[in-house]
Protein backbone atom coordinates (compact mmCIF):
# COMPACT_ATOMS: atom_id res chain seq x y z
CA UNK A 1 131.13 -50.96 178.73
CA UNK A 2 132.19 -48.14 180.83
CA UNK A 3 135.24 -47.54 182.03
CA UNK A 4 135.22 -45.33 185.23
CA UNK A 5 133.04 -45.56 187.78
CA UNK A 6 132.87 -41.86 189.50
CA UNK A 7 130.58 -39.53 189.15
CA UNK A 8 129.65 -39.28 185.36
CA UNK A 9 130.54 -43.51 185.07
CA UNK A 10 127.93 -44.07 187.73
CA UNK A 11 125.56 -41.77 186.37
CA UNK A 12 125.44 -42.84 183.05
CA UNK A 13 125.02 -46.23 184.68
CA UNK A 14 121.89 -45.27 186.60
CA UNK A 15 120.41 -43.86 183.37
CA UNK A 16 121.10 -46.91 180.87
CA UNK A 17 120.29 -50.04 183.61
CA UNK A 18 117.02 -48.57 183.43
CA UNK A 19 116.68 -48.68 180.03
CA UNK A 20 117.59 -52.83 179.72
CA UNK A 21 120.87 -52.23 178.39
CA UNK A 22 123.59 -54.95 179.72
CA UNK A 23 126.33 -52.89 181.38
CA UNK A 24 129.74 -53.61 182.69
CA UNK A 25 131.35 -51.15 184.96
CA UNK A 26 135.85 -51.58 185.19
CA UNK A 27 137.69 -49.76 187.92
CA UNK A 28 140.32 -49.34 190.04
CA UNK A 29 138.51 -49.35 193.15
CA UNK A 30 136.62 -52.22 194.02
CA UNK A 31 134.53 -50.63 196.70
CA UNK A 32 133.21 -48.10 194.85
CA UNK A 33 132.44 -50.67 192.64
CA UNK A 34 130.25 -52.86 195.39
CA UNK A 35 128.28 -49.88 196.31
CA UNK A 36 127.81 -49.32 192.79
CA UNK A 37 126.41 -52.93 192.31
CA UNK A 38 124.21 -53.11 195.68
CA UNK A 39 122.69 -49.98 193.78
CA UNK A 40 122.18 -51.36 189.90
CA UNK A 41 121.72 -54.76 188.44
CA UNK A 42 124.84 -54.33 186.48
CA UNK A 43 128.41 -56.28 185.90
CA UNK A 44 131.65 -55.08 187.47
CA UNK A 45 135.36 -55.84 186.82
CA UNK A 46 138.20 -54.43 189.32
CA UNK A 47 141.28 -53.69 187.94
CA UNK A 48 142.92 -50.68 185.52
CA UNK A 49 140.95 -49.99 182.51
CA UNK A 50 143.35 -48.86 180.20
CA UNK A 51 144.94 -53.00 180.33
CA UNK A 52 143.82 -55.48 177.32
CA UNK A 53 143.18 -58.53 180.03
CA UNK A 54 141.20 -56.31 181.77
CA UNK A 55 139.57 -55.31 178.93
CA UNK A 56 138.93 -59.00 177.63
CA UNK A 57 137.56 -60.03 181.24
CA UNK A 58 134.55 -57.15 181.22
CA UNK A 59 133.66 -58.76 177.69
CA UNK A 60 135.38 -56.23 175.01
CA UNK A 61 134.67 -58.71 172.24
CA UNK A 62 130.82 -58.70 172.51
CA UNK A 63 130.98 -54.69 173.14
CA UNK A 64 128.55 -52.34 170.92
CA UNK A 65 129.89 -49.04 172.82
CA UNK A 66 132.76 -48.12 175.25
CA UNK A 67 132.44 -45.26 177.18
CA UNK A 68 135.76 -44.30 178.96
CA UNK A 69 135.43 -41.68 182.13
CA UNK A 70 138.21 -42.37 184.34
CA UNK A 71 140.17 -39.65 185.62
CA UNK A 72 142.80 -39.99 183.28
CA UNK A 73 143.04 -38.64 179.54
CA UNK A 74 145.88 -41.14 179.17
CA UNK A 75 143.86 -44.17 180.13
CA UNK A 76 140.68 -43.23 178.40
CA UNK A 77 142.67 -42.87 175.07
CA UNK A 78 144.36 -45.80 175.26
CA UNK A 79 141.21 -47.69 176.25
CA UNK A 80 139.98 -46.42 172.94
CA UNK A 81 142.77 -47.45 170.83
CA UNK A 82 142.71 -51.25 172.16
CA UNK A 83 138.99 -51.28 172.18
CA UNK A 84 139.37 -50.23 167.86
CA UNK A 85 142.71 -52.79 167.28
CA UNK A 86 141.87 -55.73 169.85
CA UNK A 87 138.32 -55.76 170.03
CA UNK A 88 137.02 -54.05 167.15
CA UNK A 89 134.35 -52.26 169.31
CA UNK A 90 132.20 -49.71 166.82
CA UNK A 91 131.89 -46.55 169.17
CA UNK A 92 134.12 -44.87 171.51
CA UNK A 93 133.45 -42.43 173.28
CA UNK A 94 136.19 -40.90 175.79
CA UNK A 95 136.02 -38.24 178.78
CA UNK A 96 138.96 -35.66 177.79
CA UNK A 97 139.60 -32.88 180.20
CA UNK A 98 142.51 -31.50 178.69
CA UNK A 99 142.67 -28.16 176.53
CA UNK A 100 145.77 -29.55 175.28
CA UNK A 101 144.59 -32.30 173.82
CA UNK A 102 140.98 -31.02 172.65
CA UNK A 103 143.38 -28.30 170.33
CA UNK A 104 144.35 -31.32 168.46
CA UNK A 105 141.84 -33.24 167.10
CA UNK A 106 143.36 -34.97 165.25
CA UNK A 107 144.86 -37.39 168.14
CA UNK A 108 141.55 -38.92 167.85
CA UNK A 109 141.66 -39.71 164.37
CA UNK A 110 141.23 -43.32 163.39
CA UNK A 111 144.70 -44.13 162.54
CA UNK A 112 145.85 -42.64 165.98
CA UNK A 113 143.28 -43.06 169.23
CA UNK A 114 140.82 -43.93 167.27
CA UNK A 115 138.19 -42.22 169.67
CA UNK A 116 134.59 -41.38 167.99
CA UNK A 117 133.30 -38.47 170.45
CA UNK A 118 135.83 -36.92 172.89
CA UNK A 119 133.73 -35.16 175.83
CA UNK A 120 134.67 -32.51 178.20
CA UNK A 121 132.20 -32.51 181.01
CA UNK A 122 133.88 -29.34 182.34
CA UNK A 123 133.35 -27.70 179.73
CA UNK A 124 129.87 -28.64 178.88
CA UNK A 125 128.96 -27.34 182.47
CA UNK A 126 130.65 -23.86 182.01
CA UNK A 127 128.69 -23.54 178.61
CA UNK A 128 125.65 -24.22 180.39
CA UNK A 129 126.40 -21.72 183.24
CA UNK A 130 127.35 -19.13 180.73
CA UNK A 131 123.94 -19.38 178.68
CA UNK A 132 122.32 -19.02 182.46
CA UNK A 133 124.18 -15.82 183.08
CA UNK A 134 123.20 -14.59 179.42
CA UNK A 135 119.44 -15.22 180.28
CA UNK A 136 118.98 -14.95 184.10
CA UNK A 137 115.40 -15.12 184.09
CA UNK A 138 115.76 -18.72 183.20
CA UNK A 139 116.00 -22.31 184.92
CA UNK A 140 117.56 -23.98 181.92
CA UNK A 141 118.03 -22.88 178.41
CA UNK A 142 119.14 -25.95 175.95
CA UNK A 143 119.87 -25.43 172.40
CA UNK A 144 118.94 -27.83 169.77
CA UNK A 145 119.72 -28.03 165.84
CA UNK A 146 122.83 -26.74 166.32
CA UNK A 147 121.73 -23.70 167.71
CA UNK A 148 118.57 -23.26 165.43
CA UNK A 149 115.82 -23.84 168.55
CA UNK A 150 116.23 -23.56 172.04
CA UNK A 151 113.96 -24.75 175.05
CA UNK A 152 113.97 -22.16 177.98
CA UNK A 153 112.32 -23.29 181.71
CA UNK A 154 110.86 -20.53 183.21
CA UNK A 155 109.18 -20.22 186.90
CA UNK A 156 105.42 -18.08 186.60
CA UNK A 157 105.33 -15.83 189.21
CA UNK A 158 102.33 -14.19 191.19
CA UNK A 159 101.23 -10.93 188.77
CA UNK A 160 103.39 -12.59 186.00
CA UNK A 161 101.96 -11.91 182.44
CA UNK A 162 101.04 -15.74 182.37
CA UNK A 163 99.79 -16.60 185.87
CA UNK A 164 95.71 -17.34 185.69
CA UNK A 165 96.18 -17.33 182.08
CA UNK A 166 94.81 -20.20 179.40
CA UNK A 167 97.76 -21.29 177.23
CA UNK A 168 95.94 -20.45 174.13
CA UNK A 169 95.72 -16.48 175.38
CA UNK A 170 99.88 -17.08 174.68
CA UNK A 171 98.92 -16.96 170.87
CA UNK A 172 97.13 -13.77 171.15
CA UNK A 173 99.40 -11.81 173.39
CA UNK A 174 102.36 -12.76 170.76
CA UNK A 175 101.00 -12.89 167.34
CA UNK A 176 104.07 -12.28 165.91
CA UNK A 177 106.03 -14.78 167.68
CA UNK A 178 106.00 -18.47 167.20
CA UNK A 179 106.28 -20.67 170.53
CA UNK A 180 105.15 -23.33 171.86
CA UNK A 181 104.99 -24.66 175.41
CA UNK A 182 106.35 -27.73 175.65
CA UNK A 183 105.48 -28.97 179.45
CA UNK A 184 104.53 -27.53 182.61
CA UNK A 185 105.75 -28.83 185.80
CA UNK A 186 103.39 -28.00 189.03
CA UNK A 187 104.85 -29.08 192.62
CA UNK A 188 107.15 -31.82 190.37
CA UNK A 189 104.36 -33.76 188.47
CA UNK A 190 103.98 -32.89 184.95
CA UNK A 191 101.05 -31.61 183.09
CA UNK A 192 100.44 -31.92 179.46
CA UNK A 193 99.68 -28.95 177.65
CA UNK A 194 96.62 -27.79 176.08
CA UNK A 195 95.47 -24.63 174.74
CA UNK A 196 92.52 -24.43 178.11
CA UNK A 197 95.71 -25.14 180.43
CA UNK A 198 95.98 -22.37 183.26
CA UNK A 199 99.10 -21.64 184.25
CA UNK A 200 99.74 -21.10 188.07
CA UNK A 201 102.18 -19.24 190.29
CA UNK A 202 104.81 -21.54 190.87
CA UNK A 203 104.85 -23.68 187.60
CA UNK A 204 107.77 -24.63 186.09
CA UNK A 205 106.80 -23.99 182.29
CA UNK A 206 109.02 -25.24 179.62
CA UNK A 207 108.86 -23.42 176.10
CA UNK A 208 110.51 -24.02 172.80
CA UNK A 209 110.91 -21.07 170.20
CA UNK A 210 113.97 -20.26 167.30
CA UNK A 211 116.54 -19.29 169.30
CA UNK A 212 116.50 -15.52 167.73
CA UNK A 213 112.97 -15.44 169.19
CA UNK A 214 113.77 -16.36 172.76
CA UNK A 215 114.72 -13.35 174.24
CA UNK A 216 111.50 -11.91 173.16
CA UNK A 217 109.52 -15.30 173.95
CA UNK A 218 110.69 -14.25 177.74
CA UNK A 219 110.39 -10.69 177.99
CA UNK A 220 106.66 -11.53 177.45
CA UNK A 221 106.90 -14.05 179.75
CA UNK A 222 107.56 -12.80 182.88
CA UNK A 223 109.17 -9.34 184.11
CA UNK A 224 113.00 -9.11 182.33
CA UNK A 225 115.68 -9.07 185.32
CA UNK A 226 118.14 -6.90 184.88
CA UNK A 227 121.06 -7.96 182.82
CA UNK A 228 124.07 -9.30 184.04
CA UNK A 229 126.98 -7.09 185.01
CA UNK A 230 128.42 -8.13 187.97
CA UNK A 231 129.54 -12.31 188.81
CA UNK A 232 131.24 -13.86 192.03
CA UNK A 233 133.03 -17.12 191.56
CA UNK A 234 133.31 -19.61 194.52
CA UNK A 235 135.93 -22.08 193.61
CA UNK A 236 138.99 -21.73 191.34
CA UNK A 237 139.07 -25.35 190.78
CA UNK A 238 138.42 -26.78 186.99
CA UNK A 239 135.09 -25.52 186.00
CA UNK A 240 135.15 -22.03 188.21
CA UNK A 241 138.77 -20.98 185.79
CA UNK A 242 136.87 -21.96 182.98
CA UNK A 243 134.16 -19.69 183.17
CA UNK A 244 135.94 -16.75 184.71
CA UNK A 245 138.11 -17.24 181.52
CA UNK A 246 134.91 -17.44 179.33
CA UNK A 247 133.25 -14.45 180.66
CA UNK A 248 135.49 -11.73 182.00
CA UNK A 249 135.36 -9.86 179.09
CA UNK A 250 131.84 -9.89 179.07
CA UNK A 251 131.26 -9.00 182.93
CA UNK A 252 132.93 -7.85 185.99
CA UNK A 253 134.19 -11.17 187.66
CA UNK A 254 135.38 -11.68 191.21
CA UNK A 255 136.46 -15.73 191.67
CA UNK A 256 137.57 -16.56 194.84
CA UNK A 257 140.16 -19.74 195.41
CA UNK A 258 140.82 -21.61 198.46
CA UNK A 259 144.20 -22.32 198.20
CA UNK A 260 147.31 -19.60 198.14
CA UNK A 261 149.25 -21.61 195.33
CA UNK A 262 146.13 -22.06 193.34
CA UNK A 263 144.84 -18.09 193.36
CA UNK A 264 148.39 -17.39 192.39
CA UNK A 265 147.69 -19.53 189.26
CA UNK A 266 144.72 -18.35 188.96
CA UNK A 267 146.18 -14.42 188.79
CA UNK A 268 148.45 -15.42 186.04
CA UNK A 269 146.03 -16.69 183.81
CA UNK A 270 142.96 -14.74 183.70
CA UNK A 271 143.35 -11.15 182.43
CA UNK A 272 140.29 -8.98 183.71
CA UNK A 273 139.31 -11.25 186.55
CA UNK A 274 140.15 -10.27 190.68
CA UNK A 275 141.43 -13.32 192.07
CA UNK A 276 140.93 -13.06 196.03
CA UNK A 277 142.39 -16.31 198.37
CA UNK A 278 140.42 -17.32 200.88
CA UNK A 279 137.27 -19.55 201.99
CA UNK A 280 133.70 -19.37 200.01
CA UNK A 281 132.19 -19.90 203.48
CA UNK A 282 134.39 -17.13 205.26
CA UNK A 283 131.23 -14.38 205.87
CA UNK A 284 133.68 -11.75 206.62
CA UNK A 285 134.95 -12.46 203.21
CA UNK A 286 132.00 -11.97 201.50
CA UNK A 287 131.10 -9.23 202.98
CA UNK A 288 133.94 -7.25 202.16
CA UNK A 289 133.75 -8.38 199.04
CA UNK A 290 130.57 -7.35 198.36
CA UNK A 291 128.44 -9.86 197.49
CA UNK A 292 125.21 -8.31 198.20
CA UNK A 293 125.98 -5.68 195.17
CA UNK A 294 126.38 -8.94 192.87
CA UNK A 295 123.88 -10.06 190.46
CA UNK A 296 124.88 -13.58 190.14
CA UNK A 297 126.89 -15.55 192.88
CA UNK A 298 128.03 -19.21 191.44
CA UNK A 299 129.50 -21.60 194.11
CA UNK A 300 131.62 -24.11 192.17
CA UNK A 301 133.52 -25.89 194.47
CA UNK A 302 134.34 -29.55 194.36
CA UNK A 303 132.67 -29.57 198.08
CA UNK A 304 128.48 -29.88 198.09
CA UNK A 305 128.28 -28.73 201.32
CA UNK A 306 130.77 -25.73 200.91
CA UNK A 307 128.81 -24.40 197.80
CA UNK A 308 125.04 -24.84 199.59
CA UNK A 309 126.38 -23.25 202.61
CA UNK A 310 128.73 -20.37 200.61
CA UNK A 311 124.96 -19.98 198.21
CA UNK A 312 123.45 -19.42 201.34
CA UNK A 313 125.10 -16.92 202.85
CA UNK A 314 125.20 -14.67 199.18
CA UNK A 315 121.72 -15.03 199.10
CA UNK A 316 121.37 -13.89 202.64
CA UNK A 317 123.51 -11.09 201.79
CA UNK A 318 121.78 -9.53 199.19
CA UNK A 319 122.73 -11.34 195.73
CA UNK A 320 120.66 -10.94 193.50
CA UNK A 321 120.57 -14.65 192.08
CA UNK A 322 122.58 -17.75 193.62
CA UNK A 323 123.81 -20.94 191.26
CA UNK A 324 125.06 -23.90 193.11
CA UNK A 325 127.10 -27.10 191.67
CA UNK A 326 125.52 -30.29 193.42
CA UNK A 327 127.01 -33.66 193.05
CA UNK A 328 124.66 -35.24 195.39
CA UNK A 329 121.46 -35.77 193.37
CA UNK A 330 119.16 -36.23 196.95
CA UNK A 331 120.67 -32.53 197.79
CA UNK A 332 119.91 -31.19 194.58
CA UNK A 333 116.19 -31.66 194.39
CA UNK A 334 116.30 -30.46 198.46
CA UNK A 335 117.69 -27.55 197.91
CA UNK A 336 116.32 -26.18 193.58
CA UNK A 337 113.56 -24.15 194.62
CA UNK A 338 114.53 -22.66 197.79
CA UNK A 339 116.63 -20.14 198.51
CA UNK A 340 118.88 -21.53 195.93
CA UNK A 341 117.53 -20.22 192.90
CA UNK A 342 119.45 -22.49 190.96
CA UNK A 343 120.73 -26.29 191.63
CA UNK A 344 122.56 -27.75 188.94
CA UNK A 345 123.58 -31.38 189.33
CA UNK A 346 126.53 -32.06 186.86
CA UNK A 347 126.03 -35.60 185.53
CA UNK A 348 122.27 -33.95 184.46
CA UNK A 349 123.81 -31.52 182.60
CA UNK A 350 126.82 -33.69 180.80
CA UNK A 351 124.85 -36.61 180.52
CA UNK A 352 122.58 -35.70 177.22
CA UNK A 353 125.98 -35.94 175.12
CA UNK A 354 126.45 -39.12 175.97
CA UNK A 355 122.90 -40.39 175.61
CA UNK A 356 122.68 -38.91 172.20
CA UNK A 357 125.53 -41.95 171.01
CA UNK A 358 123.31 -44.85 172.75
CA UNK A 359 120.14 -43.58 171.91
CA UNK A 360 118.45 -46.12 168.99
CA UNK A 361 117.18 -44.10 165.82
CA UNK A 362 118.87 -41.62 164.32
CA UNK A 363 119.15 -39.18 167.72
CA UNK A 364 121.09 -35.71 167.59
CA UNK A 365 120.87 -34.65 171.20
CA UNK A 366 119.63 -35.79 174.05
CA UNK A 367 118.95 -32.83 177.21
CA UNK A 368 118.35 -33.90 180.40
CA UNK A 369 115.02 -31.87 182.17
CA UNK A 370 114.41 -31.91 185.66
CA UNK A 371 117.15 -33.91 187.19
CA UNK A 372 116.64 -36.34 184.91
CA UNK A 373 113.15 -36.92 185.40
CA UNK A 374 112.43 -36.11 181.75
CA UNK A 375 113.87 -35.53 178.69
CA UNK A 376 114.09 -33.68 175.40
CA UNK A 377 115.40 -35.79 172.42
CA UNK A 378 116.15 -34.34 168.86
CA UNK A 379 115.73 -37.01 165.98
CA UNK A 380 115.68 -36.93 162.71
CA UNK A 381 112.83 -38.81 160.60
CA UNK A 382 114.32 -40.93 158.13
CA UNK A 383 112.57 -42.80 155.09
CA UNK A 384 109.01 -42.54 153.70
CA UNK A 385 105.61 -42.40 154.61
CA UNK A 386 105.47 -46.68 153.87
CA UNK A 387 108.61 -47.36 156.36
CA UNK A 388 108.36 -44.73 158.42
CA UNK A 389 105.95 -44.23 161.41
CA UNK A 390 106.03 -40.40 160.93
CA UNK A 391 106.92 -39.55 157.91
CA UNK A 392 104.37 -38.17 155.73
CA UNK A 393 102.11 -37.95 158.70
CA UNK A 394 100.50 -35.39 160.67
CA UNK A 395 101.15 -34.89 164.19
CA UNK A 396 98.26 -35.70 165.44
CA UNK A 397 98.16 -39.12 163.39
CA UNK A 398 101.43 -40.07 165.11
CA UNK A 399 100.96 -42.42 167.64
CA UNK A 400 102.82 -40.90 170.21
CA UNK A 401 102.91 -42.29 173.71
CA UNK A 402 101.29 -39.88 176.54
CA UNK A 403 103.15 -37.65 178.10
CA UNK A 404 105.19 -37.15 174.81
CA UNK A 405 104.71 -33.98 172.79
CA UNK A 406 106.35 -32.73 169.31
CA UNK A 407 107.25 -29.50 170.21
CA UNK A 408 109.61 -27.72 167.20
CA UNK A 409 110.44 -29.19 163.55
CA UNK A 410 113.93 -28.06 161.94
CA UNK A 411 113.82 -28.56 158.23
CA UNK A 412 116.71 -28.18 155.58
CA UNK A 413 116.02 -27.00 152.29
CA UNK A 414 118.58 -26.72 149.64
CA UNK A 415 119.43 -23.58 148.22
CA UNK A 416 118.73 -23.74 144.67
CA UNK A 417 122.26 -23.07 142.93
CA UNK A 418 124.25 -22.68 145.76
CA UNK A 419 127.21 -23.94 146.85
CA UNK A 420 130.39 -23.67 149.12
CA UNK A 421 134.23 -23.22 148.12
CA UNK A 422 133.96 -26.97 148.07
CA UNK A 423 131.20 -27.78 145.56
CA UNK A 424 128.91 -28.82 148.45
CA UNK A 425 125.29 -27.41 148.63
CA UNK A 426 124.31 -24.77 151.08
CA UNK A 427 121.04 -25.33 153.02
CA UNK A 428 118.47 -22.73 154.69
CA UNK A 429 117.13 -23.58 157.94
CA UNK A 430 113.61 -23.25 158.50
CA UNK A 431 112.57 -23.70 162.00
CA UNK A 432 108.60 -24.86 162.47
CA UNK A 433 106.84 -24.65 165.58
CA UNK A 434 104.30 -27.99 165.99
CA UNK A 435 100.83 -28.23 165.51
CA UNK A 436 98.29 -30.63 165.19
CA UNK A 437 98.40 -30.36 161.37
CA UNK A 438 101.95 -30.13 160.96
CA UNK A 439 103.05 -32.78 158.16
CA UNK A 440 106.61 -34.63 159.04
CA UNK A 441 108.92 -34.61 155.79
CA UNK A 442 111.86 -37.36 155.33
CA UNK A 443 115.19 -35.72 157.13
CA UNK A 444 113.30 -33.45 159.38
CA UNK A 445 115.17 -32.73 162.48
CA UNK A 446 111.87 -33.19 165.30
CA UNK A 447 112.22 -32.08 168.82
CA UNK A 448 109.97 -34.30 171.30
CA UNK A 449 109.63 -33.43 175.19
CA UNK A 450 109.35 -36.78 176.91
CA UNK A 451 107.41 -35.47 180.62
CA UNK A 452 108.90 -39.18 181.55
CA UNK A 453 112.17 -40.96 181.10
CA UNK A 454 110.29 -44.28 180.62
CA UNK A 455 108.68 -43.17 177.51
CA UNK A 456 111.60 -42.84 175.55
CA UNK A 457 112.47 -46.45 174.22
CA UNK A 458 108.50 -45.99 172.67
CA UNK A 459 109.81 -42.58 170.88
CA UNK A 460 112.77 -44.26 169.41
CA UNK A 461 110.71 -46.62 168.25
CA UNK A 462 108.23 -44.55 166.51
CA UNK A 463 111.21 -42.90 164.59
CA UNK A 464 112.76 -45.91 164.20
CA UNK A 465 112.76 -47.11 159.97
CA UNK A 466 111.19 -50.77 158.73
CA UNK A 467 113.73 -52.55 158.07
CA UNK A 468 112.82 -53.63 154.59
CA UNK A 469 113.82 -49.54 153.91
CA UNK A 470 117.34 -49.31 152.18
């Protein structure tokens, strides 16, 4: 069930339809709701989602997961707390945009909300903006294993150190460096990886390496840019406050806000940030405020049109690098690649969290690649080499579908004697880049690129235990 049908409810609509789950879509507003349904072969129910009747009519009682992402923080938490007394419902998951209540966890608890995962699409955007700033020579840098590995995209450039290069050369130009390319995108259709691949000007070329590696990993890639110093803001709204407030002391920041009342805000509550009133698309504006001296310009507006044309016109102007927000997914693959250096769509980027809860198997994290055309999954191989389909295997005796590649292992090991103020064992991390001989062990945490969304019910599968396993 999800509750809400705007942007993120229709998105994460979209994604699970097509994976023959039976949906039911409750809200308010019942057009949105029509044009929702001419779209997907899906159920909807008008009417306010945080009421039981409501709740009863879209089928609460035969619900595996609710996923509440109205507007409201009130009415998501109270969806929660009647889908756990009335209708017994096993996961909730609940959109909360409010600091306020994200500082207190424990509203969610069990005895209170009783919500599983609280998610803060807001903030799961201005994390992923800030790791763009960090590493500006890349498309999209996801972290997996809490933090352990990380997949960079990164665009090969004419006289790049891999342009007209076989992928195995990669292994001999970093010997000390484990990585692994994962996919390669050329003109948006994907191409496997093998070690004879050439890589072309123009590729999109996804690689997976320990995170401490990565920065390395790309400084052999391609030219470094310069690092970040300097950032313009285009919006003030909810996600263009959070990042100003998550990287002013890191950078100089400039955020423009459309609205007097709101810069005044604004001024009050960042500390190192100028706050300037006035129009992203005013040219005069930009001008004076220099936005050909900045390195990145990020338009972050609740208006698509307003941050493509505002992107525009700093990329005209001499910034160095442009980020847009995009709600529109048809604008966003029009306009990634252009001069818009980067396009980021913002139900892509929020909607791995969710995924991760619906996924079947034991799945971690889910990232969204490409707009959503594919997918990287983290899972964790459970049982033994009898009831598992990868355990105690090596890759390359794992059936995996084509267009699916292993590309990174994360394995615990206990530390022999050790433990924390609690009595609890402490654990090393090793992380293992795959290859063909690479030997799966029970509670390995495997990373698999899937070139193509369809694939992924098969990869579940694989990782999926018998069920005669206790």
């Amino acid at each position: 069930m999800i509750l809400g049908a705007g942007q993120v409810g229709s998105s994460v609509a979209e994604n699970l339809v097509s994976e023959a789950n039976d949906i039911t879509v409750v809200d308010i507003d019942p057009a949105r709701l029509r044009k929702l349904q001419d779209r997907l072969d899906l159920r909807t129910v008008t009417g306010n989602a945080a009421h039981p009747a409501v709740l009863e009519q879209a089928g609460a009682q035969d619900a595996d997961l609710l996923l509440a992402v109205t507007q409201s923080d009130e009415t998501n938490m109270v969806a929660c707390k009647l889908a756990a007394t009335m209708f017994n419902i096993p996961t909730k998951i609940a959109r909360i945009r409010s600091a306020d209540y994200l500082s207190h966890p424990e509203i969610f608890s069990t005895e209170n909300f009783a919500v599983d995962l609280s998610i803060c699409p807001e903030q799961v955007l201005t994390d992923y903006i800030a790791k763009l700033l960090e590493f500006p020579e890349a498309l999209q840098v996801l972290e997996f294993a809490g933090g352990k590995v990380s997949l960079v995209a990164v665009r090969a450039f004419h006289g790049g150190p891999l342009v007209g290069h076989e992928l195995e050369y990669l292994r001999r130009h970093m010997p000390h460096t484990d990585t692994r390319v994962a996919a390669i995108f050329r003109q948006d259709r994907p191409i496997i990886p093998e070690g004879k691949t050439v890589v072309e000007a123009g590729d999109e070329v996804f690689f997976i390496a320990a995170t401490e590696n990565i920065r390395g990993v790309l400084r052999e890639l391609r030219r470094m840019d310069k690092a970040v110093k300097r950032v313009m803001i285009g919006g003030g709204g909810n996600i263009g406050r959070r990042l100003a407030k998550a990287i002013e002391n890191r950078y100089e920041v400039k955020i423009i806000e459309f609205s007097k009342a709101g810069a005044e805000r604004l001024a009050a509550e960042l500390d190192k940030t100028l706050v300037l009133a006035g129009d992203v698309t005013d040219e005069e504006l930009l001008e004076t405020e220099n936005v050909g001296e900045m390195d990145v310009y990020c338009a972050l507006t609740n208006d698509d049109e307003n941050n493509i044309m505002s992107s525009l016109l700093a990329k005209r102007m001499g910034a160095r690098k442009v980020i847009a927000l995009i709600n529109r997914g048809s604008y966003v693959n029009l306009v990634q690649a252009g001069q818009i250096d980067i396009a980021i769509s913002p139900a892509q980027a929020t909607i791995g969290t969710l995924l991760a809860h619906v996924r079947r198997g034991d799945c971690v994290a889910v990232h969204s690649l490409r707009r959503g055309a594919a997918e990287a999954l983290e899972l964790v191989a459970h049982g033994e080499a009898k009831s598992s389909k990868v355990v105690g295997r090596r890759i390359e005796e794992i059936d995996l579908p084509k267009g699916a590649t292993i590309g990174a292992i994360v394995r615990h090991r206990e530390r022999a004697g050790a433990t924390n103020g609690d009595g609890k064992p402490l654990y090393d991390h090793q992380v293992i880049m795959a290859h063909h001989d690479t030997v799966i062990e029970p509670d390995d945490h495997v990373i698999v690129f899937v070139v193509n969304k369809r694939m992924v019910p098969k990869v579940e599968k694989l990782f999926q235990v018998d069920v005669g396993f206790i």
